[in-house]
Structure formats: structure tokens, C-alpha cells
Protein backbone atom coordinates (compact mmCIF):
# COMPACT_ATOMS: atom_id res chain seq x y z
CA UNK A 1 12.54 -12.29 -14.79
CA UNK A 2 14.83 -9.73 -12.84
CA UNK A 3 15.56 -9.96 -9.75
CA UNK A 4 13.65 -6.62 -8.58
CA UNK A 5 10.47 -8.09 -9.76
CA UNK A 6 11.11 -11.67 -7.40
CA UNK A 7 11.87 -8.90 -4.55
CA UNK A 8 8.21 -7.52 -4.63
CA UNK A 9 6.40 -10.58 -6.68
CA UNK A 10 7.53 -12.89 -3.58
CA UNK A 11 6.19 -11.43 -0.33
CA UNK A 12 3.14 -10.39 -1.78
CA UNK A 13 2.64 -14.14 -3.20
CA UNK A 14 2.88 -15.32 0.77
CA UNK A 15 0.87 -12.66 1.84
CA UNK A 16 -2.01 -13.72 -0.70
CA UNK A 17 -1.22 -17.44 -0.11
CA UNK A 18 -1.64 -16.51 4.00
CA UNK A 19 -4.98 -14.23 3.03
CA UNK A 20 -6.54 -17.28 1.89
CA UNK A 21 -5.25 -19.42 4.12
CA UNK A 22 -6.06 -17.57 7.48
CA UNK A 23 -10.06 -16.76 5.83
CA UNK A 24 -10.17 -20.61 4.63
CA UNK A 25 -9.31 -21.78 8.22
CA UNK A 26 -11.35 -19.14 10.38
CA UNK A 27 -14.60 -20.01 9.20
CA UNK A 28 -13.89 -23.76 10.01
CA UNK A 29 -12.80 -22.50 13.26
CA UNK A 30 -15.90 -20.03 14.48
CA UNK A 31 -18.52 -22.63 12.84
CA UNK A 32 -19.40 -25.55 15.59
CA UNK A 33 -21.18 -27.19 13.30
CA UNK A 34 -17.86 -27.42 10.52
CA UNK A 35 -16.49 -30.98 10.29
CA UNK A 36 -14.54 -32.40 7.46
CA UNK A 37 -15.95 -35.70 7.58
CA UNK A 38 -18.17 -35.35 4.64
CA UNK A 39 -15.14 -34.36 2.09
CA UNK A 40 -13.04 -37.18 3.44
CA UNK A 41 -16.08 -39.70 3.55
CA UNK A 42 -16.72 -38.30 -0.37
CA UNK A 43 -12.87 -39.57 -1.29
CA UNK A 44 -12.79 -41.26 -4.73
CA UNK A 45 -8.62 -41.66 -4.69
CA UNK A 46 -7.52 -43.64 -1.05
CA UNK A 47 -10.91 -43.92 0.02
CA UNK A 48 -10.42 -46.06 2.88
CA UNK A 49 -7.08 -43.88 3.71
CA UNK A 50 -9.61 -40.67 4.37
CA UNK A 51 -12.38 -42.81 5.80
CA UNK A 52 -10.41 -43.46 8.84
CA UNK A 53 -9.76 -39.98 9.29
CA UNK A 54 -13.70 -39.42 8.74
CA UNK A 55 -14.67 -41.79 11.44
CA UNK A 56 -16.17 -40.54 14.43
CA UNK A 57 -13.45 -42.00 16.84
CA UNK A 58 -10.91 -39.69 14.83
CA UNK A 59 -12.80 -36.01 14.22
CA UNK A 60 -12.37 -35.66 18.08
CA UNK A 61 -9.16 -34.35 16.15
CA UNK A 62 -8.82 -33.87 12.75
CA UNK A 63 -11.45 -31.01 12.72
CA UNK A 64 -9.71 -29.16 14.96
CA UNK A 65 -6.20 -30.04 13.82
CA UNK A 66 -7.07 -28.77 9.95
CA UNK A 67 -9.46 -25.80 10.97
CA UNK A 68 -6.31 -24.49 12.97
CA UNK A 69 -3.71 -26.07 10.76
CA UNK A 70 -5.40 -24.14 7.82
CA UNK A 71 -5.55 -20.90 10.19
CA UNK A 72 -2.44 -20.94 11.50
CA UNK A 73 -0.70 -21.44 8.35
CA UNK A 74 -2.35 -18.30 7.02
CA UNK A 75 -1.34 -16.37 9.88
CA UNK A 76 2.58 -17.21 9.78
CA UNK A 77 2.29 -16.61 6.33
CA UNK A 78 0.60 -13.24 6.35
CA UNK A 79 2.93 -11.95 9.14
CA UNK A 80 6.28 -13.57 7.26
CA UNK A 81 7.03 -15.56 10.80
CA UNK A 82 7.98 -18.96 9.73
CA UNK A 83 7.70 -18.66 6.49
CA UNK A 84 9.66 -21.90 5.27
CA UNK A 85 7.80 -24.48 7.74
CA UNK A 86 4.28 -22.56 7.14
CA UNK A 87 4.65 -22.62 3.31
CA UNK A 88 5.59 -26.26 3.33
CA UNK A 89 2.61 -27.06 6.10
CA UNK A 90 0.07 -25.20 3.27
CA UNK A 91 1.87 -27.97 0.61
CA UNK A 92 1.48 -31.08 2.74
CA UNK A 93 -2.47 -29.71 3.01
CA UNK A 94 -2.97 -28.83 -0.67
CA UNK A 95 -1.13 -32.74 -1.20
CA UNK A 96 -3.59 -33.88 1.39
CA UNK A 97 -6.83 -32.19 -0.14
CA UNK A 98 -6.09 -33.27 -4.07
CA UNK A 99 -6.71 -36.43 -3.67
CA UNK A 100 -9.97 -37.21 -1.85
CA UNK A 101 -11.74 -35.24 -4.66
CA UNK A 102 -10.21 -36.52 -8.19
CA UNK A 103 -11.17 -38.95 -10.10
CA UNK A 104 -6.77 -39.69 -10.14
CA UNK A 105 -5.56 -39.02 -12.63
CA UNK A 106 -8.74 -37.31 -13.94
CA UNK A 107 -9.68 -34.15 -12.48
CA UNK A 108 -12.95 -32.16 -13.45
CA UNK A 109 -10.91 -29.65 -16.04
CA UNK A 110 -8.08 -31.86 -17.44
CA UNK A 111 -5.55 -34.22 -16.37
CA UNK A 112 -3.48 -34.40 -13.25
CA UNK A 113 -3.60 -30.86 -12.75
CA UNK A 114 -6.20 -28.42 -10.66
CA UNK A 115 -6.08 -25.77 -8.36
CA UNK A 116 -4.62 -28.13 -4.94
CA UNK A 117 -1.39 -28.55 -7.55
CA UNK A 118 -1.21 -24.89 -8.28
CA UNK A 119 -1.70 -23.61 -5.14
CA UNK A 120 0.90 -26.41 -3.83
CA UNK A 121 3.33 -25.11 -6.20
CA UNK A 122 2.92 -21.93 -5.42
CA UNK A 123 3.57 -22.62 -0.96
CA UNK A 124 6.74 -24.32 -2.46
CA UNK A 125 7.78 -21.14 -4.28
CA UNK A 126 7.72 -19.07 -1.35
CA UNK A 127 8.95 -21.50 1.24
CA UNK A 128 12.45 -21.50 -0.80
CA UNK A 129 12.48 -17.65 -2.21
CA UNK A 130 14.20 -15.84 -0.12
CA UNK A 131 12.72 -12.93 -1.15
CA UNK A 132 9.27 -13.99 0.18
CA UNK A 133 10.51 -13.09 3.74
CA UNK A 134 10.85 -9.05 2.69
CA UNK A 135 8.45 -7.20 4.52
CA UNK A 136 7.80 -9.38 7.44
CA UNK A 137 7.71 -9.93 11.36
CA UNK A 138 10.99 -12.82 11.34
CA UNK A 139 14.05 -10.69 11.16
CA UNK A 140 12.37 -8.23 14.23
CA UNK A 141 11.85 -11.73 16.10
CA UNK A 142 14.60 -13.22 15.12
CA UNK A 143 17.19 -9.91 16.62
CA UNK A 144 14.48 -10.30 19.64
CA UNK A 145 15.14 -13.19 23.10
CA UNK A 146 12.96 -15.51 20.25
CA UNK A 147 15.99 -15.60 18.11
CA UNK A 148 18.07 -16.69 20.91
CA UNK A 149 16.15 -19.97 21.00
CA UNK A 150 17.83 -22.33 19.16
CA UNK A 151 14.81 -24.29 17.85
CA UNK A 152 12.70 -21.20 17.62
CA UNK A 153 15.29 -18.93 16.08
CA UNK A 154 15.77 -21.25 13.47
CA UNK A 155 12.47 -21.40 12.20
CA UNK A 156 11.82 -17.76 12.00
């Protein structure tokens, strides 16, 4: 594929990627009544690996930590701010949602592979393309007193 088509194909692959992300994670956040007990209690692959995180002495912070995780994630993404650490945060979530769900290494449509692999494949495409940082907020905040941060300025 040339080159020109990565330049354009890239940053609007992270922008979709964030899209989803951000609306996925926002409805968790504005709904009190969201918890993600019920997927992780429904876990046919690790089931008593999810089960702790299901328990009630644990969604004090779970629910919160993937409703924002998920949120968050979209946000960097969509803005191009920490694009590398967001895009590999999305991939450790797609990693950690596959499993609960499949039948491993059955999944409802074939073998191995569904849409938590895909989309996983796709966060680790744009957290090492380059080109998936055109068009966003990290060079502006990177020539700002953020960039001037060592820890910060590195991860924009």
C-alpha cells in the first residue's frame, strides 16, 4: 500500500477506534445503575479469574476503573494525545474482554478469532504507525510547558 494512503488511512483509524471507545465508555459512565459484574460473573474462559473482579468487595472499583478506562482511552485517541499508551490501554481491554465470553478456543462465528481480536489488532496498528499521530493535539502539547515534562512529554 503507498505510503500516502497509511498517511490518511492511520489517523482516521484512531479517530474511529477513539469514537467508539469514548461512546462505549460514556454510557457506562452517566448510567448509575452500569456494573460489569454480570459479564465477568458470565465468564466461560478463567472463570474464577473474572469472578473475583465481579465480587462485590472489588466493583467498589472495577466499574469505575473500566467505565473511565474505556472513556478515557477514546478521548486520547480521538484528540491524538497519547496515542501510543492509549492504543495499547484499548489492547490490554479488548485482551481483557475476549476471554470472559468464548467458549476458548471456540467463539460464536469460528475459531479463535472475533471482533475483541480485530479490534485489538487494530489499537496495535495505530499505537506503532506513526502516521496515526497526523492531525492531532500531541505535537501542539508537546512544543507547549507539557512537553517540557519529562514523563509527560514523552508520552504525548
Amino acid at each position: 500500500m503507498k505510503k500516502e494512503v497509511w498517511e490518511y488511512a492511520a489517523p482516521l483509524l484512531r479517530f474511529l477506534l477513539g469514537w467508539f471507545m469514548f461512546f462505549a465508555g460514556i454510557e457506562k459512565v452517566i448510567n448509575p445503575e452500569w456494573s460489569a459484574s454480570g459479564f465477568l460473573m458470565a465468564a466461560k474462559t478463567f472463570p474464577d479469574f473474572y469472578a473475583w473482579f465481579a465480587s462485590a468487595s472489588q466493583s467498589w472499583w472495577v466499574d469505575p476503573l473500566n467505565a473511565w478506562g474505556i472513556t478515557l482511552v477514546g478521548v486520547a485517541l480521538v484528540l491524538g494525545v497519547a496515542v501510543r499508551p492509549a492504543a495499547l490501554a484499548g489492547l490490554a481491554l479488548m485482551l481483557l474482554y475476549y476471554f470472559p465470553h468464548v467458549d476458548f478456543p471456540y467463539v460464536e462465528h469460528g475459531f479463535i478469532v472475533e471482533e475483541h481480536i480485530i479490534y485489538g489488532a487494530a489499537f496495535l496498528l495505530v499505537a506503532f504507525l506513526p502516521a496515526a499521530r497526523r492531525f492531532s493535539f500531541s505535537r501542539t502539547l508537546r512544543h507547549s510547558f507539557l512537553g517540557r515534562i519529562p514523563v509527560i512529554g514523552n508520552l504525548l
